[in-house]
Protein backbone atom coordinates (compact mmCIF):
# COMPACT_ATOMS: atom_id res chain seq x y z
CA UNK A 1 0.00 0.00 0.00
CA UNK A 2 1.55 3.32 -1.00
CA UNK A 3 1.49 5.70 1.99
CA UNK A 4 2.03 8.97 0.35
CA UNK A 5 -0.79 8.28 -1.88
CA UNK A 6 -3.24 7.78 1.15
CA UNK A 7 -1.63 10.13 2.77
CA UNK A 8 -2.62 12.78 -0.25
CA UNK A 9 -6.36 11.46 -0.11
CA UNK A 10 -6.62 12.09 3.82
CA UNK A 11 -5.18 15.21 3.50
CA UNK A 12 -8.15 16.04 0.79
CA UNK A 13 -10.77 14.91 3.02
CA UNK A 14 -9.04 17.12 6.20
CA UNK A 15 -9.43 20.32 3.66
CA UNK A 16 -13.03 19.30 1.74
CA UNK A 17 -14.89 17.39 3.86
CA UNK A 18 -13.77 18.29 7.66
CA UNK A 19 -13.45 22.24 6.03
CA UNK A 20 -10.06 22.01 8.66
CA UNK A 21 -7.60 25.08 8.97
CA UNK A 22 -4.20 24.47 7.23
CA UNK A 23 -2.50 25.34 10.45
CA UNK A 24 -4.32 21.67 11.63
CA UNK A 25 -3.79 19.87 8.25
CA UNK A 26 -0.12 20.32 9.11
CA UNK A 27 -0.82 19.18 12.64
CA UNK A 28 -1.81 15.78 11.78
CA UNK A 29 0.33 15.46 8.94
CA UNK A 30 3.44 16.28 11.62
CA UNK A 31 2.05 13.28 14.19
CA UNK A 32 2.11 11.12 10.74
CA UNK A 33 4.90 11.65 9.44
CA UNK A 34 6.42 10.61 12.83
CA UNK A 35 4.48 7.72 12.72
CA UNK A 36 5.70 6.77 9.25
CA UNK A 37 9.35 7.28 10.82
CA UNK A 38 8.89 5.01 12.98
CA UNK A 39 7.42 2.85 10.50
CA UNK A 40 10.21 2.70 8.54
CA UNK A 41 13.51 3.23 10.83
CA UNK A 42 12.12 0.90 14.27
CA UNK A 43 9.69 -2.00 12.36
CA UNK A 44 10.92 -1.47 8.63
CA UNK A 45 7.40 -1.64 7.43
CA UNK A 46 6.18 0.07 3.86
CA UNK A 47 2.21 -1.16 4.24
CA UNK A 48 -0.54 -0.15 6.72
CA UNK A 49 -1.98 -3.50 6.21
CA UNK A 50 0.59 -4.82 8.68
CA UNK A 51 0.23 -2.46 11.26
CA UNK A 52 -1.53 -3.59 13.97
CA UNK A 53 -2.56 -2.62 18.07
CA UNK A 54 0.78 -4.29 18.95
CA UNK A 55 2.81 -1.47 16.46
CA UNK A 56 0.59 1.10 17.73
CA UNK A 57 1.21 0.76 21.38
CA UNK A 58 4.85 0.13 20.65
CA UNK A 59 5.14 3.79 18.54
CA UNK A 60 3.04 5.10 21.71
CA UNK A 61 5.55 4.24 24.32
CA UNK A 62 8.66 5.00 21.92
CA UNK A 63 7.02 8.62 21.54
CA UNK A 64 6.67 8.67 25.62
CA UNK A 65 10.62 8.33 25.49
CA UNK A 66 11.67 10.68 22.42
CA UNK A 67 12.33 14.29 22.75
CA UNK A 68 10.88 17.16 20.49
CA UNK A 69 13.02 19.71 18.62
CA UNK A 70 13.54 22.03 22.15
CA UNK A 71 14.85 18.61 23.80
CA UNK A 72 12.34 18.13 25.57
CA UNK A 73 10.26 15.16 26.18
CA UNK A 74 7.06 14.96 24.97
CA UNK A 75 4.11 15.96 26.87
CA UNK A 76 1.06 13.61 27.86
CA UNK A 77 -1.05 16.00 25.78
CA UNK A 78 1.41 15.66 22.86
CA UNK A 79 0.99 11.97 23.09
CA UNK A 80 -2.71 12.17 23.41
CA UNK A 81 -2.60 14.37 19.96
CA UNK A 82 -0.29 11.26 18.24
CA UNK A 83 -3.58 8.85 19.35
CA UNK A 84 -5.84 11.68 17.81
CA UNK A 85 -4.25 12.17 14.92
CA UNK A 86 -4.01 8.12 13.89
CA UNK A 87 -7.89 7.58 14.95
CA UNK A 88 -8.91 9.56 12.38
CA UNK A 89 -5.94 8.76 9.62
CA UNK A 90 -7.24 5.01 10.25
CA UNK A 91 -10.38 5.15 10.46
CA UNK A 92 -10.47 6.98 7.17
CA UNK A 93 -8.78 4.56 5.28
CA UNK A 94 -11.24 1.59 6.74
CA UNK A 95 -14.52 3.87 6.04
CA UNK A 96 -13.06 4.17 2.13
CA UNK A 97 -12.50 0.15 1.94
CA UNK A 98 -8.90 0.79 1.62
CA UNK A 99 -7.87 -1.09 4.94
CA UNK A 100 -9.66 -4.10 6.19
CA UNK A 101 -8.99 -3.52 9.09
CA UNK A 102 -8.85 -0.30 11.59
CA UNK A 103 -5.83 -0.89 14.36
CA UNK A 104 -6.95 2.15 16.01
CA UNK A 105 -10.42 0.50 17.28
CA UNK A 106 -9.60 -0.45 20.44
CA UNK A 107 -6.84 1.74 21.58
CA UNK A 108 -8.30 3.96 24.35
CA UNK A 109 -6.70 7.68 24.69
CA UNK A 110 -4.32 7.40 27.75
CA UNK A 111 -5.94 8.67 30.76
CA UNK A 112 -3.03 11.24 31.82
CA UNK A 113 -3.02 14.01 34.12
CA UNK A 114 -4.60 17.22 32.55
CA UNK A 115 -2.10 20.33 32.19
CA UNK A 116 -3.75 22.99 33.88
CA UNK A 117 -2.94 26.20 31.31
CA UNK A 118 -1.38 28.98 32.87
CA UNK A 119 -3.72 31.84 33.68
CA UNK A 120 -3.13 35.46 34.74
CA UNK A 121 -4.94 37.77 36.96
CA UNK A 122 -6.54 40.38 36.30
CA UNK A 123 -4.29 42.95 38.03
CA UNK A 124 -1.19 41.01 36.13
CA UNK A 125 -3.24 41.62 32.29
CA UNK A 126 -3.76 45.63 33.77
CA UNK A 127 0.24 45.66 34.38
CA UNK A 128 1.11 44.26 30.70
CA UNK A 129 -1.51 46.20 28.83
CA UNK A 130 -0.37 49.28 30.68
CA UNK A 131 3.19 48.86 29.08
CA UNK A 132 2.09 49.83 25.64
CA UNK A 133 2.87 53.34 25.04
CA UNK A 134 -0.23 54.54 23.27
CA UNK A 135 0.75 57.74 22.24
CA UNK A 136 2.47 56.15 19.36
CA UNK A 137 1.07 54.38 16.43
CA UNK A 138 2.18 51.11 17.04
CA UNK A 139 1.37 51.44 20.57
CA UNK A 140 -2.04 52.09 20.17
CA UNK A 141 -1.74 49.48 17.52
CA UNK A 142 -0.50 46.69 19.97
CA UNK A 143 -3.14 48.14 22.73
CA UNK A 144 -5.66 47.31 20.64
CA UNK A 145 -4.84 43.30 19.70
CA UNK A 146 -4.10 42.70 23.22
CA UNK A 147 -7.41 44.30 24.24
CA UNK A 148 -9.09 42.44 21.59
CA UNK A 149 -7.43 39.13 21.80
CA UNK A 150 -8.79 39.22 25.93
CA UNK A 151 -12.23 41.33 25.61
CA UNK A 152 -13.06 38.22 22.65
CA UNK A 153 -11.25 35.31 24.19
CA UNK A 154 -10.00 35.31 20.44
CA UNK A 155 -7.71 32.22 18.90
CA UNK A 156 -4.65 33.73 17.16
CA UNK A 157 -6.02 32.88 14.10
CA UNK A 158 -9.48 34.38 14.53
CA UNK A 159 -7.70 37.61 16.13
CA UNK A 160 -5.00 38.37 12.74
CA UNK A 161 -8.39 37.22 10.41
CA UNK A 162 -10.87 39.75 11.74
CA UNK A 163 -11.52 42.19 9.01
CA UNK A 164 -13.68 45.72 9.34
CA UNK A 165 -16.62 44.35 8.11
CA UNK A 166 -16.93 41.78 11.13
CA UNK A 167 -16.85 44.64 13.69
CA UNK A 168 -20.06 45.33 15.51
CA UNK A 169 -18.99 47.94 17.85
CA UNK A 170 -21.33 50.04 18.23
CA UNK A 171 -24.11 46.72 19.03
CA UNK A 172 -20.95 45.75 21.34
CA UNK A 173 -20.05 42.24 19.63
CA UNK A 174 -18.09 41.35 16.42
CA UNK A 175 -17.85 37.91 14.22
CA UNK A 176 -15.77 35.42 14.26
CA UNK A 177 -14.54 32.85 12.33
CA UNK A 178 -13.35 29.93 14.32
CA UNK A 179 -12.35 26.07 13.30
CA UNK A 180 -13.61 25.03 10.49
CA UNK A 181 -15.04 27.79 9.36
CA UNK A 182 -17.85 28.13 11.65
CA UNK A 183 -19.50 31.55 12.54
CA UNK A 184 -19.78 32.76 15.86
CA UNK A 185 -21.09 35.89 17.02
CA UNK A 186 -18.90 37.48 20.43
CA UNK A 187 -19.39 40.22 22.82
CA UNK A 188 -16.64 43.04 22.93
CA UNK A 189 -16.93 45.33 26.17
CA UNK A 190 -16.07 48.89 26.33
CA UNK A 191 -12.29 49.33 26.39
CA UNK A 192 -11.38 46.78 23.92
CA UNK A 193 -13.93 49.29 21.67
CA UNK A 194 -12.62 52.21 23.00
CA UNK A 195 -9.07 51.28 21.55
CA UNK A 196 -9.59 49.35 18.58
CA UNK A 197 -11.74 52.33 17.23
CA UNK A 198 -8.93 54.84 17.91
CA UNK A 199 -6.30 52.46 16.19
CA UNK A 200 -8.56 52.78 13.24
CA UNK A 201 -9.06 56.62 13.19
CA UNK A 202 -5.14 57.06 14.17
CA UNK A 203 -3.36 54.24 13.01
CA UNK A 204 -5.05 51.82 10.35
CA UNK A 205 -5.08 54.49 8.16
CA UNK A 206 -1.60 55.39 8.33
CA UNK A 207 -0.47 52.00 7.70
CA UNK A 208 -3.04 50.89 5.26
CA UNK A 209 -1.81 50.18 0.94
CA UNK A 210 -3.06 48.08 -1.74
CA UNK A 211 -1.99 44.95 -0.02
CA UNK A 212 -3.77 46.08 3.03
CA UNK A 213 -7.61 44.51 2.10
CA UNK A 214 -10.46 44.09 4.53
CA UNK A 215 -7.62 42.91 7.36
CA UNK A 216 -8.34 44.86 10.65
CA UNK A 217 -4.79 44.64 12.44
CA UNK A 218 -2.00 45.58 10.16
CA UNK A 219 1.97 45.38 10.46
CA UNK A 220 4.13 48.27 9.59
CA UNK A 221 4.42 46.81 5.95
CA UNK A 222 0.47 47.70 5.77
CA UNK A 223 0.04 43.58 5.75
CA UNK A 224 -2.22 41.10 7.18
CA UNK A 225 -0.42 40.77 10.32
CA UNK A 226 1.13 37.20 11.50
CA UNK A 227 1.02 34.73 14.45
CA UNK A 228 4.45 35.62 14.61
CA UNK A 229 3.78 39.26 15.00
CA UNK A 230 1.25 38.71 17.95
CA UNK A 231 3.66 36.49 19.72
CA UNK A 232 6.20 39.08 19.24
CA UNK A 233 3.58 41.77 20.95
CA UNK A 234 2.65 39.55 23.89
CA UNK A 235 6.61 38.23 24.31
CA UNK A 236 7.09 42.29 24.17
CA UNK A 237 4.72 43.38 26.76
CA UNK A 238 5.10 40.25 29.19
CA UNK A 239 8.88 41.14 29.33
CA UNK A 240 8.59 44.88 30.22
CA UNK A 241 5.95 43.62 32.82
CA UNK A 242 8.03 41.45 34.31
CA UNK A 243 5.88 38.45 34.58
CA UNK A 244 7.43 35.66 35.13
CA UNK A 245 4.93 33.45 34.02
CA UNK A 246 4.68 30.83 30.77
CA UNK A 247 2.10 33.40 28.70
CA UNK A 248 1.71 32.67 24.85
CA UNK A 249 -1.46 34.27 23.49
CA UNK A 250 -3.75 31.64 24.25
CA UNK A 251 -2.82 32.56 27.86
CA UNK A 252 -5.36 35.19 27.19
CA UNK A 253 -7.72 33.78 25.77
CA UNK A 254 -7.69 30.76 29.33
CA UNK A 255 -7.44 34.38 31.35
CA UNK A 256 -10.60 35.28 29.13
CA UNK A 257 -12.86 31.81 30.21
CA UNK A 258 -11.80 31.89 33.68
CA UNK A 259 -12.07 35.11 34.58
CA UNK A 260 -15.76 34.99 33.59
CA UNK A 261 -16.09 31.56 35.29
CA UNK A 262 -14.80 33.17 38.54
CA UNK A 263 -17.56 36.15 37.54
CA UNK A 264 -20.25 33.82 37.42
CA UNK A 265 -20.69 33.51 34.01
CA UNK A 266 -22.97 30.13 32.87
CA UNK A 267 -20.33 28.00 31.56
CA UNK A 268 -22.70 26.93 28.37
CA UNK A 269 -22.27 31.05 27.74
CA UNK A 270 -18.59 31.00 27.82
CA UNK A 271 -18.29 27.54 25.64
CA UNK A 272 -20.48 29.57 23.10
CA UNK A 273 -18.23 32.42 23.17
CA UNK A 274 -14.73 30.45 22.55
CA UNK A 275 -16.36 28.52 19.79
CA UNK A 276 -15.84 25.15 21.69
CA UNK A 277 -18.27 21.79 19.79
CA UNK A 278 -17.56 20.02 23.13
CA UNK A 279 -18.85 21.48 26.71
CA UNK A 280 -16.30 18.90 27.68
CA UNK A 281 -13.09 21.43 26.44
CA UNK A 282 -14.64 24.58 28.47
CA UNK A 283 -15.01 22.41 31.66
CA UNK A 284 -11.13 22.93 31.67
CA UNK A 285 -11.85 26.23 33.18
CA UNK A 286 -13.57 24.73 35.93
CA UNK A 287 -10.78 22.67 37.07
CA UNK A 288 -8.80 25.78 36.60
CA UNK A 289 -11.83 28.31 38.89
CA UNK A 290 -11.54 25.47 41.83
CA UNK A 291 -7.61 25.98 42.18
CA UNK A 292 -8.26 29.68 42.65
CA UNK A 293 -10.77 28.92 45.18
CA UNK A 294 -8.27 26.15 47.33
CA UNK A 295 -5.79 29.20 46.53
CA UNK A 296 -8.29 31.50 47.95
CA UNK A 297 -8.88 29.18 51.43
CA UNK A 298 -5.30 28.41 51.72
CA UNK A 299 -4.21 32.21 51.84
CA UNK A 300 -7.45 33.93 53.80
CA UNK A 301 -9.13 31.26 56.03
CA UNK A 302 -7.31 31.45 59.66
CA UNK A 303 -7.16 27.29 60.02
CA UNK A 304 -6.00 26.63 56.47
């Protein structure tokens, strides 16, 4: 059986029929190809026909042991994404009669501790927000994607793919484009309004060209800004903040969910405004809200 060929035809049904981002195309096409290595190099097998649970479990545990790029070994959640990733490769090829059999069917996802994601305070997004200096144009500029990225609870890639027309501000919500594709409508309070209205009046159309489109947050260029740039912004900010913390730009958008958890907020309200399928992958947050209350006991309650 020729992998790259089935490879090419799962990769087809990823973009056409599961309408997937390329950024997760390349995701399971990573796990794969690791898969295939292993394939090759440990069990010098060429056809999926002779993989079975045995192999599986066996490129599990080897992956438990091997260390990413960084040197580091890979995390449970990594390995969990590896299981993922070859579920649906397999079961593909049995559903299109091209295996007869699916090795994946009874492998279970390993039960491993969950990773808590780091989350910061309120007081600690005040400090790095405060660290823009908004009386020049990129300033203002950066003010306004962190605001936005934490008012929205926004992805990176829904935050650098908004675009004029999905801005609601004066109704107080804007449109979003999460996984997949799908639509979701998402409330935008005051300040994030406040800025991202003066970046446009100041800024936007300072910085705007011909290559400049619809795209709401541009780079210096005048381009649709990156992933890159935002992680430059937050890196930026964090630093001259001082917090010591692990923050990426999803930090902001966990900060976002729990925050409103530890408001009150319904948590069916919150999975509808990160554009979660499963209520299971918003219950995170609860896990996350009952640490801050032990926290809470442990530092105020006079027989902790």
């Amino acid at each position: 059986m020729d992998i790259n060929s089935n490879t090419k035809l799962f990769v087809n049904f990823l973009r056409t029929e599961k309408s997937l981002s390329e950024n997760s195309v390349q995701s399971y096409l990573f796990d794969l190809k690791k898969f295939f290595e292993f394939l090759e190099k440990d069990k010098s097998i060429s056809d999926l026909n002779k993989v079975d649970e045995k192999i599986i479990l066996d490129f599990l545990g080897y992956m438990r042991n091997s260390k990413n790029k960084k040197g580091e070994y890979y995390k449970d959640k990594s390995v969990n994404r590896f299981v993922s990733s070859m579920r649906t490769f397999f079961k593909f090829l049995n559903s299109e009669n091209i295996l007869n059999d699916n090795p994946m069917e009874f492998i279970d996802t390993p039960k491993f501790g969950r990773d808590l994601p780091s989350v910061l305070t309120v007081e600690e997004i005040d400090k790095i927000f405060s660290q823009a200096d908004t009386d020049t144009s990129l300033g203002l500029r950066d003010r306004a994607v962190l605001e936005t990225m934490y008012a929205c609870g926004l992805r990176v890639s829904e935050l650098i793919n908004l675009e004029i027309n999905d801005l609601y501000l004066s109704e107080g919500y804007i449109r979003v484009f999460g996984k997949g594709s799908k639509e979701r409508i998402v409330p935008i309070g005051n300040s994030a309004v406040s800025y991202i209205e003066k970046y446009i009046k100041e800024v936007r159309t300072k910085l705007k060209n011909l290559k400049s489109g619809n795209n709401l947050f541009l780079n210096f260029r005048g381009g649709k800004f990156s992933r890159m740039g935002v992680w430059d912004i937050v890196s930026k900010y964090c630093r001259k903040a001082r917090i010591e913390k692990e923050i990426h730009p999803h930090t902001f958008r966990h900060s976002f969910a729990t925050h409103l958890l530890e408001g009150g907020a319904d948590i069916r309200a919150i999975q509808e405004m990160l554009g979660h399928s499963d209520i299971s992958t918003t219950q995170i947050y609860t896990h996350i809200d009952k640490e801050y209350l032990i926290e809470v006991h442990k530092l105020f309650h006079p027989r902790a």
